[in-house]
N, C-alpha and C. Protein backbone atom coordinates (compact mmCIF):
# COMPACT_ATOMS: atom_id res chain seq x y z
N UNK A 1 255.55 204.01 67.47
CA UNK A 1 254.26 203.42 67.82
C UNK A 1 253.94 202.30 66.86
N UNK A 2 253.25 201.23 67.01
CA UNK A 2 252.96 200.12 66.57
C UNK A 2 251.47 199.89 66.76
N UNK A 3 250.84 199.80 65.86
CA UNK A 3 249.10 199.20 65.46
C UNK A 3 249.42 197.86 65.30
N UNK A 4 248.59 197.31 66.11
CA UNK A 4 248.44 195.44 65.52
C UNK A 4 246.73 195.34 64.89
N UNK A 5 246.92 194.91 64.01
CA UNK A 5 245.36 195.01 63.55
C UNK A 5 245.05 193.34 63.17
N UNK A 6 244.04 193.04 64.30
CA UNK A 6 243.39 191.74 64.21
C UNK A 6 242.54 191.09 63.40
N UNK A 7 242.44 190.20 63.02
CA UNK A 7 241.42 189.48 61.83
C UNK A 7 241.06 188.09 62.19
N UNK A 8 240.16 187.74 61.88
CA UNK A 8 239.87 186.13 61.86
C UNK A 8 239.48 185.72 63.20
N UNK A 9 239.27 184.96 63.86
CA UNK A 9 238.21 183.99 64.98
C UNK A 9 236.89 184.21 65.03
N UNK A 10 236.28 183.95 65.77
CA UNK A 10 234.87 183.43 65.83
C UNK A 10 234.39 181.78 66.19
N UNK A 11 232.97 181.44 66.26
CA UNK A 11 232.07 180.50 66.35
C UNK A 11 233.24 179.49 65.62
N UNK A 12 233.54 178.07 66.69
CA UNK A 12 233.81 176.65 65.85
C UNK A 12 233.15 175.89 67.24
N UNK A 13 233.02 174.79 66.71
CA UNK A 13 232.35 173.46 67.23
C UNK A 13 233.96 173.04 67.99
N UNK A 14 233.86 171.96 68.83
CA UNK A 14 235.08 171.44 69.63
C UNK A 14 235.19 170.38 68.58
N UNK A 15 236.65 170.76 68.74
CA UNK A 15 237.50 169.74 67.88
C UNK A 15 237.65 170.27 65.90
N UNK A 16 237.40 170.92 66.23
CA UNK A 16 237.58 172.28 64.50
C UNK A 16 238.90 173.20 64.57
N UNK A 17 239.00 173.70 63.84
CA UNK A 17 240.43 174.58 63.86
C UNK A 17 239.72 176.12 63.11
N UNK A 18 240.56 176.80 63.56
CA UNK A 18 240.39 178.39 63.58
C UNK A 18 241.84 179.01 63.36
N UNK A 19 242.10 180.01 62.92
CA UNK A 19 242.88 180.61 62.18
C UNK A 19 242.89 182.57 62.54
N UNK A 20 243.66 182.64 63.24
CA UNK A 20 243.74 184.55 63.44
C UNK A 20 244.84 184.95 62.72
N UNK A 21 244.52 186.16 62.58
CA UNK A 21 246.02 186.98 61.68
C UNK A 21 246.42 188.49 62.75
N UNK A 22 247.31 188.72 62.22
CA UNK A 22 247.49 190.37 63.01
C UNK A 22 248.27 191.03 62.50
N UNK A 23 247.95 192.15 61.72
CA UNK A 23 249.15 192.69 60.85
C UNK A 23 249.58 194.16 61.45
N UNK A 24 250.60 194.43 61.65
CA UNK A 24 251.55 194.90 62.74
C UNK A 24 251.72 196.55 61.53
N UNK A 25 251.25 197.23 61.99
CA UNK A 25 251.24 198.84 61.89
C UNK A 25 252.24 199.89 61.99
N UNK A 26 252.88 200.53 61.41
CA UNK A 26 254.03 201.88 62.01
C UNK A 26 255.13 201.48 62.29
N UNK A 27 255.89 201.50 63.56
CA UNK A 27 257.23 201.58 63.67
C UNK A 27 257.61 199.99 64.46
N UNK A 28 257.12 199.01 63.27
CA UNK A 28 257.63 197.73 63.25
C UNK A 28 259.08 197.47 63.57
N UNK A 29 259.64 198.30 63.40
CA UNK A 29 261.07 197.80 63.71
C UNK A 29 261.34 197.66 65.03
N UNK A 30 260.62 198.74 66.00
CA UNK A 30 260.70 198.53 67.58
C UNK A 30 259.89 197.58 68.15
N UNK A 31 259.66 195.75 67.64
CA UNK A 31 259.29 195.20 68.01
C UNK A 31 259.84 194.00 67.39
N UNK A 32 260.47 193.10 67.95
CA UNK A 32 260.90 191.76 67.67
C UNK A 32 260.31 190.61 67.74
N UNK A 33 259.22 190.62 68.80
CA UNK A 33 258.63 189.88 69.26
C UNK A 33 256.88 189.81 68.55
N UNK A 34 256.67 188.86 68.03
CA UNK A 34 255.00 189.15 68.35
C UNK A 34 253.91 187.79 68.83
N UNK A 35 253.27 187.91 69.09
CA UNK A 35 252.93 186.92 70.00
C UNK A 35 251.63 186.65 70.38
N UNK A 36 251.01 185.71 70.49
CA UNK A 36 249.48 185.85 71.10
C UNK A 36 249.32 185.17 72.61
N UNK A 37 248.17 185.91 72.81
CA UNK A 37 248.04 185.91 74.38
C UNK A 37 246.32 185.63 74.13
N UNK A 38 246.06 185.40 75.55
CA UNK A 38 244.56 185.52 75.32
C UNK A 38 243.92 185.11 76.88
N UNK A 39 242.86 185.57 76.77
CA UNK A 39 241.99 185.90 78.41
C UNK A 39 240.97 185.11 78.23
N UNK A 40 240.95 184.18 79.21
CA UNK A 40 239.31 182.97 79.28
C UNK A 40 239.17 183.82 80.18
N UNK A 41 237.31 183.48 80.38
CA UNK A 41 236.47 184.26 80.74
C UNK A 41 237.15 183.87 82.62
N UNK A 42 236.81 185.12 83.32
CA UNK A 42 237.44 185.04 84.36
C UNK A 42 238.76 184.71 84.76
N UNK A 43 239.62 184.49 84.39
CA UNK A 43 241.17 183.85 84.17
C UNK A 43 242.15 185.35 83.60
N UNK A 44 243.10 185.44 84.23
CA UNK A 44 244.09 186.66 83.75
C UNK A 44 244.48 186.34 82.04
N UNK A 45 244.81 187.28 81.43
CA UNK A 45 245.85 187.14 80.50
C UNK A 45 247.01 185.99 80.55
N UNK A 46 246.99 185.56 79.71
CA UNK A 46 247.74 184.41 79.28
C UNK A 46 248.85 183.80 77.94
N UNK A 47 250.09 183.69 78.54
CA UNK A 47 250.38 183.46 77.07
C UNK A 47 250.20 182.26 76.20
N UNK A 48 249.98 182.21 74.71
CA UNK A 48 249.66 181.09 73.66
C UNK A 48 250.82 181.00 73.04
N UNK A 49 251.18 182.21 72.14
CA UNK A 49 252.74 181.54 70.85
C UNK A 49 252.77 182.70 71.19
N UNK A 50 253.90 183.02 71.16
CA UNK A 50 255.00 183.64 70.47
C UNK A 50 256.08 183.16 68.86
N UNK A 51 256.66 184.74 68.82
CA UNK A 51 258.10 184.18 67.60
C UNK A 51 258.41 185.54 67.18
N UNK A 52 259.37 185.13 66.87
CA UNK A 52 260.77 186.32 66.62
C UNK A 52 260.24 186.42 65.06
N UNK A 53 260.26 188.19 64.91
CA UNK A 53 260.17 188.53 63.73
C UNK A 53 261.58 187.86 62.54
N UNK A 54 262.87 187.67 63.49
CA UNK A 54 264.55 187.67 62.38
C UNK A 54 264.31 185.89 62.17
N UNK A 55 264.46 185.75 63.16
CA UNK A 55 265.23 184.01 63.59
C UNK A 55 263.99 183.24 63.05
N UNK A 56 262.37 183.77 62.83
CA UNK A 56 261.73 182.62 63.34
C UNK A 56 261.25 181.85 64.71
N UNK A 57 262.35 182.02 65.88
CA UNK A 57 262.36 181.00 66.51
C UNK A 57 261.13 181.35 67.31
N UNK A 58 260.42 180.33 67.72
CA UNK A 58 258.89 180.15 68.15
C UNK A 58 258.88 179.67 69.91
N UNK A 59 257.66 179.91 70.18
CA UNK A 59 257.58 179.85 71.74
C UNK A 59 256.09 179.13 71.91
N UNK A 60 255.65 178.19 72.63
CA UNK A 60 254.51 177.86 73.03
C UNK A 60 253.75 177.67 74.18
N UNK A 61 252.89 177.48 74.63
CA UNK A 61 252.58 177.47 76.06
C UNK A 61 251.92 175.58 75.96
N UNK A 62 252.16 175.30 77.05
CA UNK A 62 251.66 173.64 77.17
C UNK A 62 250.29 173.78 76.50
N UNK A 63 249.29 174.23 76.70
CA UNK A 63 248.26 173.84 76.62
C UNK A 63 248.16 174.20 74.78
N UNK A 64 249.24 175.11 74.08
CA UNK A 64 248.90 175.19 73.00
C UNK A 64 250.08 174.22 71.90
N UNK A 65 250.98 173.86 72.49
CA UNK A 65 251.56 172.90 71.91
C UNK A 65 251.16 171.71 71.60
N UNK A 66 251.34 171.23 69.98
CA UNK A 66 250.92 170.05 69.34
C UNK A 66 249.38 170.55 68.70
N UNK A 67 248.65 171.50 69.18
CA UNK A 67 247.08 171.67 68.74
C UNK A 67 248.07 173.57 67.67
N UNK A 68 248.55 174.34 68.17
CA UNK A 68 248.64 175.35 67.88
C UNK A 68 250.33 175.70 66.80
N UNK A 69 249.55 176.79 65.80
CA UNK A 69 251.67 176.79 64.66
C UNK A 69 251.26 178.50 64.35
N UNK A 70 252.34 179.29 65.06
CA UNK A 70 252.04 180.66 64.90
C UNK A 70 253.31 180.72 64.08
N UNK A 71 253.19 181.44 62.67
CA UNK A 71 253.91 181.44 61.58
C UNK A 71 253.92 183.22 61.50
N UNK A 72 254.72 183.42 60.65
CA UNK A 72 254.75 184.99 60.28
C UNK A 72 254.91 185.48 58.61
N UNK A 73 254.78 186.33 58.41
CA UNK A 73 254.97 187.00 57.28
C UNK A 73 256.01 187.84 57.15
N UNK A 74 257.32 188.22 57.05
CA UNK A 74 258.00 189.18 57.18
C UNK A 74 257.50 190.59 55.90
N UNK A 75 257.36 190.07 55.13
CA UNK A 75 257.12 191.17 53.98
C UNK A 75 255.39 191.96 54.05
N UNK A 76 255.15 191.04 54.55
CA UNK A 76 253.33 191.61 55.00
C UNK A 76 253.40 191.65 56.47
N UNK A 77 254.37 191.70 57.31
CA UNK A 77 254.36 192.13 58.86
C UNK A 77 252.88 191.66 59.24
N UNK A 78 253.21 190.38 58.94
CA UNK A 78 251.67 189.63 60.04
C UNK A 78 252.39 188.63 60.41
N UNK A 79 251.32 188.36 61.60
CA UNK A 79 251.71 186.72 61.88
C UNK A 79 250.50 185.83 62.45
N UNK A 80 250.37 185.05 61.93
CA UNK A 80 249.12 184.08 62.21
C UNK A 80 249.31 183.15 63.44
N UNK A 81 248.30 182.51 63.23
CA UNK A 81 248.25 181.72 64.75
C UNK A 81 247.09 180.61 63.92
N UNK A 82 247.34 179.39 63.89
CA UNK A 82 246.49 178.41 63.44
C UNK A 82 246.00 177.12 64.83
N UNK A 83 244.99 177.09 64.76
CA UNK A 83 244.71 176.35 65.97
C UNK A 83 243.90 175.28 65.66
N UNK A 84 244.14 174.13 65.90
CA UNK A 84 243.40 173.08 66.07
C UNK A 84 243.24 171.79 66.72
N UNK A 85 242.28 171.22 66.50
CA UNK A 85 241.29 170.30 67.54
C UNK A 85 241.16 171.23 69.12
N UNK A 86 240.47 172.20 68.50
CA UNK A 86 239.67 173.46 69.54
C UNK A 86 239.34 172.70 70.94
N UNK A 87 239.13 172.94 72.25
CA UNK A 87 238.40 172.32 72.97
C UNK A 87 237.56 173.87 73.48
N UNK A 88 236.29 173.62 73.99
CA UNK A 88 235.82 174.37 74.58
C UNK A 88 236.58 175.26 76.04
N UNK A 89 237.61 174.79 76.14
CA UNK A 89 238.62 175.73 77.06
C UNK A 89 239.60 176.43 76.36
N UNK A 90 239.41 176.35 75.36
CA UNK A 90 239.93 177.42 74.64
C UNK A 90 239.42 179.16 73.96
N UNK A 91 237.87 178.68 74.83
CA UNK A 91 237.30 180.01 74.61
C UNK A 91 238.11 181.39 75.27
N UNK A 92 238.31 182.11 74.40
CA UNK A 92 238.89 183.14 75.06
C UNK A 92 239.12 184.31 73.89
N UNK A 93 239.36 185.80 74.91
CA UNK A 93 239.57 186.80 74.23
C UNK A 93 241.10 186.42 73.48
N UNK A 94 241.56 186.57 72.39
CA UNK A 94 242.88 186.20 72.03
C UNK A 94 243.51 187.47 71.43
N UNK A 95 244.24 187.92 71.96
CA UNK A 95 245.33 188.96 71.91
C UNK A 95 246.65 189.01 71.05
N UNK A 96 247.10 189.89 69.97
CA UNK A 96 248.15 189.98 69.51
C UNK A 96 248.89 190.95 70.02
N UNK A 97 250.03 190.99 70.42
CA UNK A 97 251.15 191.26 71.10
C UNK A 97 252.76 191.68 70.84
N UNK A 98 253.27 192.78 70.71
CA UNK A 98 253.94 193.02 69.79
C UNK A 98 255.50 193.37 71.39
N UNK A 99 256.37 192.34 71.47
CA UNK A 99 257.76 193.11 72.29
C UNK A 99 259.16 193.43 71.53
N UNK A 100 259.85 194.07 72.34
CA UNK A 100 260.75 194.23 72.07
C UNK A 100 261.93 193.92 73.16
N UNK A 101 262.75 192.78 72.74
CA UNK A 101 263.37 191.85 73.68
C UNK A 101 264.59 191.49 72.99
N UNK A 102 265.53 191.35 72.93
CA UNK A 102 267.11 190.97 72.67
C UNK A 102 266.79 189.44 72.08
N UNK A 103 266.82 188.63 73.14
CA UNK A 103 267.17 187.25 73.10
C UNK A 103 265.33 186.49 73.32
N UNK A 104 265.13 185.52 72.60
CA UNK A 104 264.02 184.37 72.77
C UNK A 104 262.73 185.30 72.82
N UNK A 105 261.41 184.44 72.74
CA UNK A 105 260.14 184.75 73.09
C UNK A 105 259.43 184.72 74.49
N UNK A 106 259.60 185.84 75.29
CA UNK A 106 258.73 186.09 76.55
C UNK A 106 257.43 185.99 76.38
N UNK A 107 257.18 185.09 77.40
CA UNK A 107 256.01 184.61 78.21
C UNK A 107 255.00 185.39 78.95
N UNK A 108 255.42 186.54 79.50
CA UNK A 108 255.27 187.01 80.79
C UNK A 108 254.27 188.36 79.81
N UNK A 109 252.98 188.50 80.55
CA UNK A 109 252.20 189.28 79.71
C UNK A 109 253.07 190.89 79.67
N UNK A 110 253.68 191.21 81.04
CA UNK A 110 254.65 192.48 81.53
C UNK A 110 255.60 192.55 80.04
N UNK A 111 255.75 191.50 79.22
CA UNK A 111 256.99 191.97 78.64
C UNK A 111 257.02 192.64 77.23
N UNK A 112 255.04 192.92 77.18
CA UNK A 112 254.32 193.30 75.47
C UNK A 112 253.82 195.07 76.09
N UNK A 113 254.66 195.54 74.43
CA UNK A 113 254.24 196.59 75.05
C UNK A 113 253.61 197.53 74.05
N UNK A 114 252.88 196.40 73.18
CA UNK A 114 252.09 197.00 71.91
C UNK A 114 250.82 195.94 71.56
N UNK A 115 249.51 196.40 71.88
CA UNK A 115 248.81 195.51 71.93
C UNK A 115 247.59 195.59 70.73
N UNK A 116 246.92 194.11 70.16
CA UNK A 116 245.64 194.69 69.69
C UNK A 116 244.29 194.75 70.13
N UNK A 117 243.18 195.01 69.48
CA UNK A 117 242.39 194.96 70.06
C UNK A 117 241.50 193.88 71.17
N UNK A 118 241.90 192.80 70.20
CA UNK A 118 241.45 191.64 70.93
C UNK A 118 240.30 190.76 70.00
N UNK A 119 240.15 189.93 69.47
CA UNK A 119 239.62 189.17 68.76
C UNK A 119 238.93 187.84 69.64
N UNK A 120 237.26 187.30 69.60
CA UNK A 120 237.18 186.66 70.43
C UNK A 120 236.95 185.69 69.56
N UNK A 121 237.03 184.07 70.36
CA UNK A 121 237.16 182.78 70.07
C UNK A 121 236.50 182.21 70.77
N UNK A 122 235.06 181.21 70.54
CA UNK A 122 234.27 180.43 70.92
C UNK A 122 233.98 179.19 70.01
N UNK A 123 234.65 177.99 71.60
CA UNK A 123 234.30 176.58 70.83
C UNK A 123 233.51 176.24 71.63
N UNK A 124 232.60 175.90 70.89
CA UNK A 124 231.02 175.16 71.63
C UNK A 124 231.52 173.79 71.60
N UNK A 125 230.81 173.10 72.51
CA UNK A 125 231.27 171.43 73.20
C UNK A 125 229.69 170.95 72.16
């Protein structure tokens, strides 16, 4: 079993940067993957970054590439998510996400199968 325990977002103005953490609980080893996701209001689950706990290697979604750099900690089993020049469509519940997958960072919300609570994010225009 795996705890992801969330920290950081809240209140920014559009065009500010915000900063989440998630530090990953118990039987870390059955998860390679960790990743953030996140739910605008009315809109399904969605993926933001991903990245491989070994390799590093990182995953983004269009809308968070060039604004978004999800980095990790291996020795403190966290991994952050730094975001900036916010737009007000970026309000959303934001989710840390923990898989376990062979090869690259999945996209697909089906492929997380350790979740946290959920941390919310509001950029006022």
């Amino acid at each position: 079993q795996v705890q992801l325990l969330e920290s950081g977002g809240g209140l920014v103005k559009a065009g500010g940067a915000l900063s989440v953490s998630c530090a990953a609980v118990g039987r870390t080893c059955s998860s390679s993957v960790m990743a953030w996701l996140r739910r605008a209001p009315g809109k399904e689950r969605s993926f933001v970054a991903g990245i491989r706990w070994g390799s590093g290697t990182s995953a983004y979604a269009d809308s968070a590439l060039g604004r978004c750099t999800i980095s990790r900690a291996n020795a403190k089993n966290t991994v952050y998510l730094q975001m900036n020049s916010l737009k007000p469509e970026d309000t959303a519940i934001y989710y840390c996400a923990a898989a376990d997958v062979r090869l690259g960072v999945p996209r697909g919300v089906e492929n997380y199968d350790y979740w946290g609570q959920g941390t919310q994010v509001t950029v006022s225009s």
